[in-house]
C-alpha atoms as a PDB file:
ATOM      1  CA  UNK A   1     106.565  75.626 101.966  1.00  0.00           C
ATOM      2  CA  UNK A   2     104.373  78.489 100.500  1.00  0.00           C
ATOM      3  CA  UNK A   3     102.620  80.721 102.444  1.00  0.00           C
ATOM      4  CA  UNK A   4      99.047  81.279 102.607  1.00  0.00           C
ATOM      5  CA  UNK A   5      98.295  84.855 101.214  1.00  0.00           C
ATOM      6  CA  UNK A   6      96.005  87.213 103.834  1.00  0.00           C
ATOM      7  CA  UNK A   7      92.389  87.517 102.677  1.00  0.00           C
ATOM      8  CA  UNK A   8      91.000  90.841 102.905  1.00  0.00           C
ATOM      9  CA  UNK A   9      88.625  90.329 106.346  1.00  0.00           C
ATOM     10  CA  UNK A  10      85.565  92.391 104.771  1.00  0.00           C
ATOM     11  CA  UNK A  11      82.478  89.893 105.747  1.00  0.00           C
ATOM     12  CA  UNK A  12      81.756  89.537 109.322  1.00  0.00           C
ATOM     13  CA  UNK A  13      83.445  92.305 110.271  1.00  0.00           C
ATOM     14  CA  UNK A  14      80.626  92.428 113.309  1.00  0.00           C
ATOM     15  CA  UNK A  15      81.807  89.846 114.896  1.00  0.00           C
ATOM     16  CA  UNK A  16      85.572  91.255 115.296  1.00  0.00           C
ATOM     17  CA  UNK A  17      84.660  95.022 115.343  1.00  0.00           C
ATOM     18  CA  UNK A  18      82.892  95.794 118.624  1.00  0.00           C
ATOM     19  CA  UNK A  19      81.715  98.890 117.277  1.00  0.00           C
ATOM     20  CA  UNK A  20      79.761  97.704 114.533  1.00  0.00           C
ATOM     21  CA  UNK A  21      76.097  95.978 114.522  1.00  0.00           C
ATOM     22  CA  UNK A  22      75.673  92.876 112.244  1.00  0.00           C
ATOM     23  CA  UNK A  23      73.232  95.548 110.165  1.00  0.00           C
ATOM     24  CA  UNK A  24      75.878  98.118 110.104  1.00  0.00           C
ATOM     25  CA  UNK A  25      78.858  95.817 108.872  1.00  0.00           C
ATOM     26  CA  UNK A  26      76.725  93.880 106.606  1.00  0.00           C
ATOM     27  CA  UNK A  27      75.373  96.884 104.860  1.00  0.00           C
ATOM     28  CA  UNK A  28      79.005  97.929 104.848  1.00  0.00           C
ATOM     29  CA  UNK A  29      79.718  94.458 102.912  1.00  0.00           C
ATOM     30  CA  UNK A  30      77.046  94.754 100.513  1.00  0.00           C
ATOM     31  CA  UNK A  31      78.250  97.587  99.633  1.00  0.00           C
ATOM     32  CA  UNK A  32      82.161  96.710  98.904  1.00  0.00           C
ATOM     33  CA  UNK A  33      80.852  93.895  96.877  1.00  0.00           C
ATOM     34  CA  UNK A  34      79.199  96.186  94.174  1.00  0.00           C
ATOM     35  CA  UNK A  35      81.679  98.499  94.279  1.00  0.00           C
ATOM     36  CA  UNK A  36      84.422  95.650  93.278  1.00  0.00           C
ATOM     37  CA  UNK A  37      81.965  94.305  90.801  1.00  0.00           C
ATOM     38  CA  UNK A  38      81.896  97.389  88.973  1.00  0.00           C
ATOM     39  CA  UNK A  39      85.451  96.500  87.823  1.00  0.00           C
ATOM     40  CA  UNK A  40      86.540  93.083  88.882  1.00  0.00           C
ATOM     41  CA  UNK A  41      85.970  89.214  89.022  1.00  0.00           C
ATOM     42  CA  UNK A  42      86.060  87.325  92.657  1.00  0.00           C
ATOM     43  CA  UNK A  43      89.095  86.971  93.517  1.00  0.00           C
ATOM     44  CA  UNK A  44      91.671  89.636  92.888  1.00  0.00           C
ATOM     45  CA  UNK A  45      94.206  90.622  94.517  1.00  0.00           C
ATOM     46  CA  UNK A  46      94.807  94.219  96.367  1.00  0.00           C
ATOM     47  CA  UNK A  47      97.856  96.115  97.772  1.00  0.00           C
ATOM     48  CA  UNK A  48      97.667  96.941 101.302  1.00  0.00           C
ATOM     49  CA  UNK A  49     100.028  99.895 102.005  1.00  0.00           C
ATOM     50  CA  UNK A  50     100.217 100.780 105.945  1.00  0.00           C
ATOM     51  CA  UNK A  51     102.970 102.989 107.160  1.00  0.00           C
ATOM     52  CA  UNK A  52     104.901 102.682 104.108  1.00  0.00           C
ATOM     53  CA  UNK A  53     105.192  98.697 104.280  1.00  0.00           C
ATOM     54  CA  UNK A  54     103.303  96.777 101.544  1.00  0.00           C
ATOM     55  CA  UNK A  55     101.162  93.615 101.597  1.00  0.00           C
ATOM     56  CA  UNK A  56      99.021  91.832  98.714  1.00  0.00           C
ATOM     57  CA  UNK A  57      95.940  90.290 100.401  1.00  0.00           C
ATOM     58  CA  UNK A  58      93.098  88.063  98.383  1.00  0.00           C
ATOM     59  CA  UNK A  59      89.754  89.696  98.259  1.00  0.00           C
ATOM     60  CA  UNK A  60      86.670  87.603  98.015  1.00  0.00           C
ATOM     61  CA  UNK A  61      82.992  87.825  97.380  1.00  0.00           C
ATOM     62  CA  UNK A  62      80.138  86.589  96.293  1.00  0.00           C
ATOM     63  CA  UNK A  63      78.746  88.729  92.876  1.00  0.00           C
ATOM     64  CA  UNK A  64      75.793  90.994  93.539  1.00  0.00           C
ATOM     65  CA  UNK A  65      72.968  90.740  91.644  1.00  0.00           C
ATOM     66  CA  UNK A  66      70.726  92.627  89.840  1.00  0.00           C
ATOM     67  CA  UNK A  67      68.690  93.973  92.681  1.00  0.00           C
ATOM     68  CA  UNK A  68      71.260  94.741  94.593  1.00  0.00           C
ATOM     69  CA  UNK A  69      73.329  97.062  92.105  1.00  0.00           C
ATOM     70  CA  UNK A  70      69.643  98.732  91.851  1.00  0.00           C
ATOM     71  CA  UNK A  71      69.775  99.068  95.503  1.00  0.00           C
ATOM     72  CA  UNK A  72      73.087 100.754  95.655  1.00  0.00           C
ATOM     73  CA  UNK A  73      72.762 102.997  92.493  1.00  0.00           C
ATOM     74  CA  UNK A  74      73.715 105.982  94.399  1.00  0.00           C
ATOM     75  CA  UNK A  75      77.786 105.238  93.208  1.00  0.00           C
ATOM     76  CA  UNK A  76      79.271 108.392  96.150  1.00  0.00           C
ATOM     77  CA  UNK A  77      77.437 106.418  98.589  1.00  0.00           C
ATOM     78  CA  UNK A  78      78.099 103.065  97.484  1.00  0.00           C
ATOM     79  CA  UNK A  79      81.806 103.872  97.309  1.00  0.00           C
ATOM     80  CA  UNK A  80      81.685 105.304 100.678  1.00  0.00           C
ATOM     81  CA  UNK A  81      79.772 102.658 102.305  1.00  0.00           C
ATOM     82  CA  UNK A  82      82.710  99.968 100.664  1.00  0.00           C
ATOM     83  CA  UNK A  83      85.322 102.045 101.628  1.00  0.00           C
ATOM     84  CA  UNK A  84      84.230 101.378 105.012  1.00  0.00           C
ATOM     85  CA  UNK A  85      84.057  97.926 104.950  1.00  0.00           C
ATOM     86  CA  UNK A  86      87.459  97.620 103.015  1.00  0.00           C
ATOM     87  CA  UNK A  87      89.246  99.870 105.297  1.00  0.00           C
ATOM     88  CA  UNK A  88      88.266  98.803 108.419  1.00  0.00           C
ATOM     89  CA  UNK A  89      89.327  95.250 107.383  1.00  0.00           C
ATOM     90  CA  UNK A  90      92.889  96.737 106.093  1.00  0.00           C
ATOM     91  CA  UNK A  91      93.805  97.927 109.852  1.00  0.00           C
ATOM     92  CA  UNK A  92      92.095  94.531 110.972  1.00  0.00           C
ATOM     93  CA  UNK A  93      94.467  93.130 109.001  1.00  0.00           C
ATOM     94  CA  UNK A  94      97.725  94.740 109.275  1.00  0.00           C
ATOM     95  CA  UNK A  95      97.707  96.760 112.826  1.00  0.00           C
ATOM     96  CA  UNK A  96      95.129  94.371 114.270  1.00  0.00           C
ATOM     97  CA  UNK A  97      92.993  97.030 115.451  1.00  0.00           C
ATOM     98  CA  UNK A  98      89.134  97.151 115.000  1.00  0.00           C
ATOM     99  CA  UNK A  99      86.326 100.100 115.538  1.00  0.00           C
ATOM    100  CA  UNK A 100      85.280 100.394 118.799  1.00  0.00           C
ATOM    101  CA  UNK A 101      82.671 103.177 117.966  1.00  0.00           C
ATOM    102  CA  UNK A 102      81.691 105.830 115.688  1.00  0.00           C
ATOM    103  CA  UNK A 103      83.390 109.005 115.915  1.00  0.00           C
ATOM    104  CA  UNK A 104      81.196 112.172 116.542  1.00  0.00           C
ATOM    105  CA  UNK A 105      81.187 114.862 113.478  1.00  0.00           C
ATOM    106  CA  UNK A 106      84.095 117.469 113.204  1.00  0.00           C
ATOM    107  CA  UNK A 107      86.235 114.853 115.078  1.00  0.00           C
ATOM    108  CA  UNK A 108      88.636 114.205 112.153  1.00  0.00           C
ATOM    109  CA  UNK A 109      87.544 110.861 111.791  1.00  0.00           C
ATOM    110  CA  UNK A 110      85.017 108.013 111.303  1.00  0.00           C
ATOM    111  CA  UNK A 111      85.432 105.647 113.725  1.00  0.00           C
ATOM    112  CA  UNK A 112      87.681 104.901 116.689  1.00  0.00           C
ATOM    113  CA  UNK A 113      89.895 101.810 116.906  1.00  0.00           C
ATOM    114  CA  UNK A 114      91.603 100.313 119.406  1.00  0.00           C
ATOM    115  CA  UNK A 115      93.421  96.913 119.346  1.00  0.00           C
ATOM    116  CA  UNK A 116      91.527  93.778 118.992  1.00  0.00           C
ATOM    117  CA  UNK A 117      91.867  92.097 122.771  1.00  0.00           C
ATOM    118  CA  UNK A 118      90.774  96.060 124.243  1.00  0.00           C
ATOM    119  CA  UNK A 119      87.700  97.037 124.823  1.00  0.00           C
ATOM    120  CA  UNK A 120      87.904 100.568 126.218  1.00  0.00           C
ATOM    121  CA  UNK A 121      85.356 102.421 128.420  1.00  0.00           C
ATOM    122  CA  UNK A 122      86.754 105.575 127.467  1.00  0.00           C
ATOM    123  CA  UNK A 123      88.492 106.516 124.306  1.00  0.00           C
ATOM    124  CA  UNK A 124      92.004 107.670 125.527  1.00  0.00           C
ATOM    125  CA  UNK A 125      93.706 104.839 124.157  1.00  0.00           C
ATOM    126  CA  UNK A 126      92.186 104.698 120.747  1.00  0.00           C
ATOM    127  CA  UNK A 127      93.500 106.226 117.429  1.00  0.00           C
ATOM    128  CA  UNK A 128      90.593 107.750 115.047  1.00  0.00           C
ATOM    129  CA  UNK A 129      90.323 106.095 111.560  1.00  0.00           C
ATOM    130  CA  UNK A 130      89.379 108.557 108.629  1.00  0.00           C
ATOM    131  CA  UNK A 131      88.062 106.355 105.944  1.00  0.00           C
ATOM    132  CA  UNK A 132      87.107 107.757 101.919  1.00  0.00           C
ATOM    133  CA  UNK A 133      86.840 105.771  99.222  1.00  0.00           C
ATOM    134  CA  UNK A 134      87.830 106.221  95.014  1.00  0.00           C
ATOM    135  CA  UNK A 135      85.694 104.383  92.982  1.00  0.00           C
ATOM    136  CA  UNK A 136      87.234 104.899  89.615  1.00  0.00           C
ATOM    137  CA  UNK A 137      90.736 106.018  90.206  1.00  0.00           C
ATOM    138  CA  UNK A 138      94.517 105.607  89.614  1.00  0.00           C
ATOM    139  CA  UNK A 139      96.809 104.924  92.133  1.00  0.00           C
ATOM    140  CA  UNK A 140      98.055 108.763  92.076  1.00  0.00           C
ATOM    141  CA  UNK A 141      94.050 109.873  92.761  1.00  0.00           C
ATOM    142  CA  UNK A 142      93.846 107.020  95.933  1.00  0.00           C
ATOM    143  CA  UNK A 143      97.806 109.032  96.667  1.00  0.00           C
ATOM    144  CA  UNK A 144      95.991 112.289  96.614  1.00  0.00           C
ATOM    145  CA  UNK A 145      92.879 111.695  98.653  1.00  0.00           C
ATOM    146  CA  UNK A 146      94.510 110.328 101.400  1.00  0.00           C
ATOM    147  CA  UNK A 147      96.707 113.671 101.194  1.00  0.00           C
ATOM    148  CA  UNK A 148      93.251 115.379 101.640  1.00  0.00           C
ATOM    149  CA  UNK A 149      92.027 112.804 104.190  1.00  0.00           C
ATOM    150  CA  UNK A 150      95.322 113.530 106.735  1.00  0.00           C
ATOM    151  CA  UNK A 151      94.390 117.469 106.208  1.00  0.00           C
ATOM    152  CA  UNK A 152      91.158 116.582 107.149  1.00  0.00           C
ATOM    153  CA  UNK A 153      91.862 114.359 110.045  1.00  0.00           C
ATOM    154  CA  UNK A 154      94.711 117.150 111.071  1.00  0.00           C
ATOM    155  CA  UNK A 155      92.137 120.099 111.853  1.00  0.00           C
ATOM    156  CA  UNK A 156      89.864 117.462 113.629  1.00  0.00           C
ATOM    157  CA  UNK A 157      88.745 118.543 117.127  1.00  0.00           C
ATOM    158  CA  UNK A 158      90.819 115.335 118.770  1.00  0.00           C
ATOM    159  CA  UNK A 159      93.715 115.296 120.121  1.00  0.00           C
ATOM    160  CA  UNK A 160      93.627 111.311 119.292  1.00  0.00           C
ATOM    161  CA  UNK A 161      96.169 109.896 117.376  1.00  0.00           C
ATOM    162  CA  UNK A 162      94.661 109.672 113.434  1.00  0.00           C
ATOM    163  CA  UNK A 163      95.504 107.480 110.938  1.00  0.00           C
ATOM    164  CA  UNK A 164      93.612 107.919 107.366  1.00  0.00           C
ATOM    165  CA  UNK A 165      92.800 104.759 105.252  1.00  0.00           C
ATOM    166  CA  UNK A 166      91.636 105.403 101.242  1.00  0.00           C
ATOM    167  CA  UNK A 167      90.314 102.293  99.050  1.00  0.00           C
ATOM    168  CA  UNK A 168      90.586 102.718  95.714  1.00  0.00           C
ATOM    169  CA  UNK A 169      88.382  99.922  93.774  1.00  0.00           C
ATOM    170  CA  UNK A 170      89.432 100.004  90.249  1.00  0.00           C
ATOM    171  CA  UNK A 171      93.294 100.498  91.824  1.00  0.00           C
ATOM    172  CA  UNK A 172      92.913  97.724  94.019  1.00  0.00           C
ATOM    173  CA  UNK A 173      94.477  99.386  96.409  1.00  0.00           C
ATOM    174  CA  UNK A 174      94.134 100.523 100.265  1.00  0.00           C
ATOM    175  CA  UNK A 175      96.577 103.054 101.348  1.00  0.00           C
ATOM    176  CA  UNK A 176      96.472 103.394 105.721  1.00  0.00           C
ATOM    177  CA  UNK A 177      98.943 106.440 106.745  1.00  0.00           C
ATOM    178  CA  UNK A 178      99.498 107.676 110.480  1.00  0.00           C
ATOM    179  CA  UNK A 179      98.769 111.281 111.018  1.00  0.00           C
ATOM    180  CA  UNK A 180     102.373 112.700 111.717  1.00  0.00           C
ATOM    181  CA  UNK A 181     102.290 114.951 114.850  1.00  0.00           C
ATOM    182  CA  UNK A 182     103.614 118.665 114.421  1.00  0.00           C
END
């Protein structure tokens, strides 16, 4: 018997992410959706790479229209917004950890996460989640930014165990990596 292949969790994600308002994680989801439009057809299929393991998973959505691509013109934004959305549905996915808040600036990070059953009254047991986005990029660019996004979550002021996510759109790609301690 054939398995079912994992869907990409992107819609909802408010419901499953503590630290995310429906407003938040549906603006998140808006903005995913252009950002795959701009170079693909619902569905299509993206490779999940998290700690070195690989895992296709089946991304869905609903087309944007017109309006909305008006509404999220602004492409550094738009990409950042879906890289949000994309990555914080990759370590829903394959860690089964969600954000439990938003991390404070110079923290190394964009959101804490925690496993899904926790729900933590202080941080200490979270991991911070560094999150960019490449709209237009190879495989080898998505490679390099999460280079940049370790260094980054590296000279963070946390002593929180990091882990960096990058989604790279035209790619189809999401590539999660642990922050190796020194």
């Amino acid at each position: 018997m054939l398995e079912a292949k994992s869907r990409l969790p992107f819609h909802n994600l408010s419901e499953r992410h503590h630290g995310l308002t429906l407003a938040i994680a549906d603006f998140y989801a808006e903005a995913a959706r252009v950002c795959l439009d701009r170079h693909h057809v619902s569905p299509v299929d993206f490779s999940i790479s998290n700690y070195g393991n690989t895992q296709d998973a089946l991304v869905e959505w609903e087309p944007t229209d017109d309006r909305t691509r008006a509404a999220w013109a602004n492409e550094t934004d738009t990409t950042e917004a879906g890289a949000y959305a994309c990555a914080l549905a990759a370590v829903e996915l394959t860690n089964g950890m969600v954000a439990v808040g938003r991390a404070e600036t110079k923290t190394g990070a964009d959101y804490y996460i925690a496993p899904r059953d926790r729900r933590l009254a202080d941080l200490e047991d979270s991991y911070r989640l560094e999150i960019s986005g490449v709209d237009r990029g190879s495989a080898s660019a998505v490679r390099q930014r999460l280079q940049e996004k370790l260094e980054q979550s590296a000279t963070g002021a946390s002593n929180l165990p990091a882990i960096a996510g990058v989604v790279g759109f035209r790619a189809k790609l999401v590539l999660l990596q642990p922050l190796e301690k020194e």
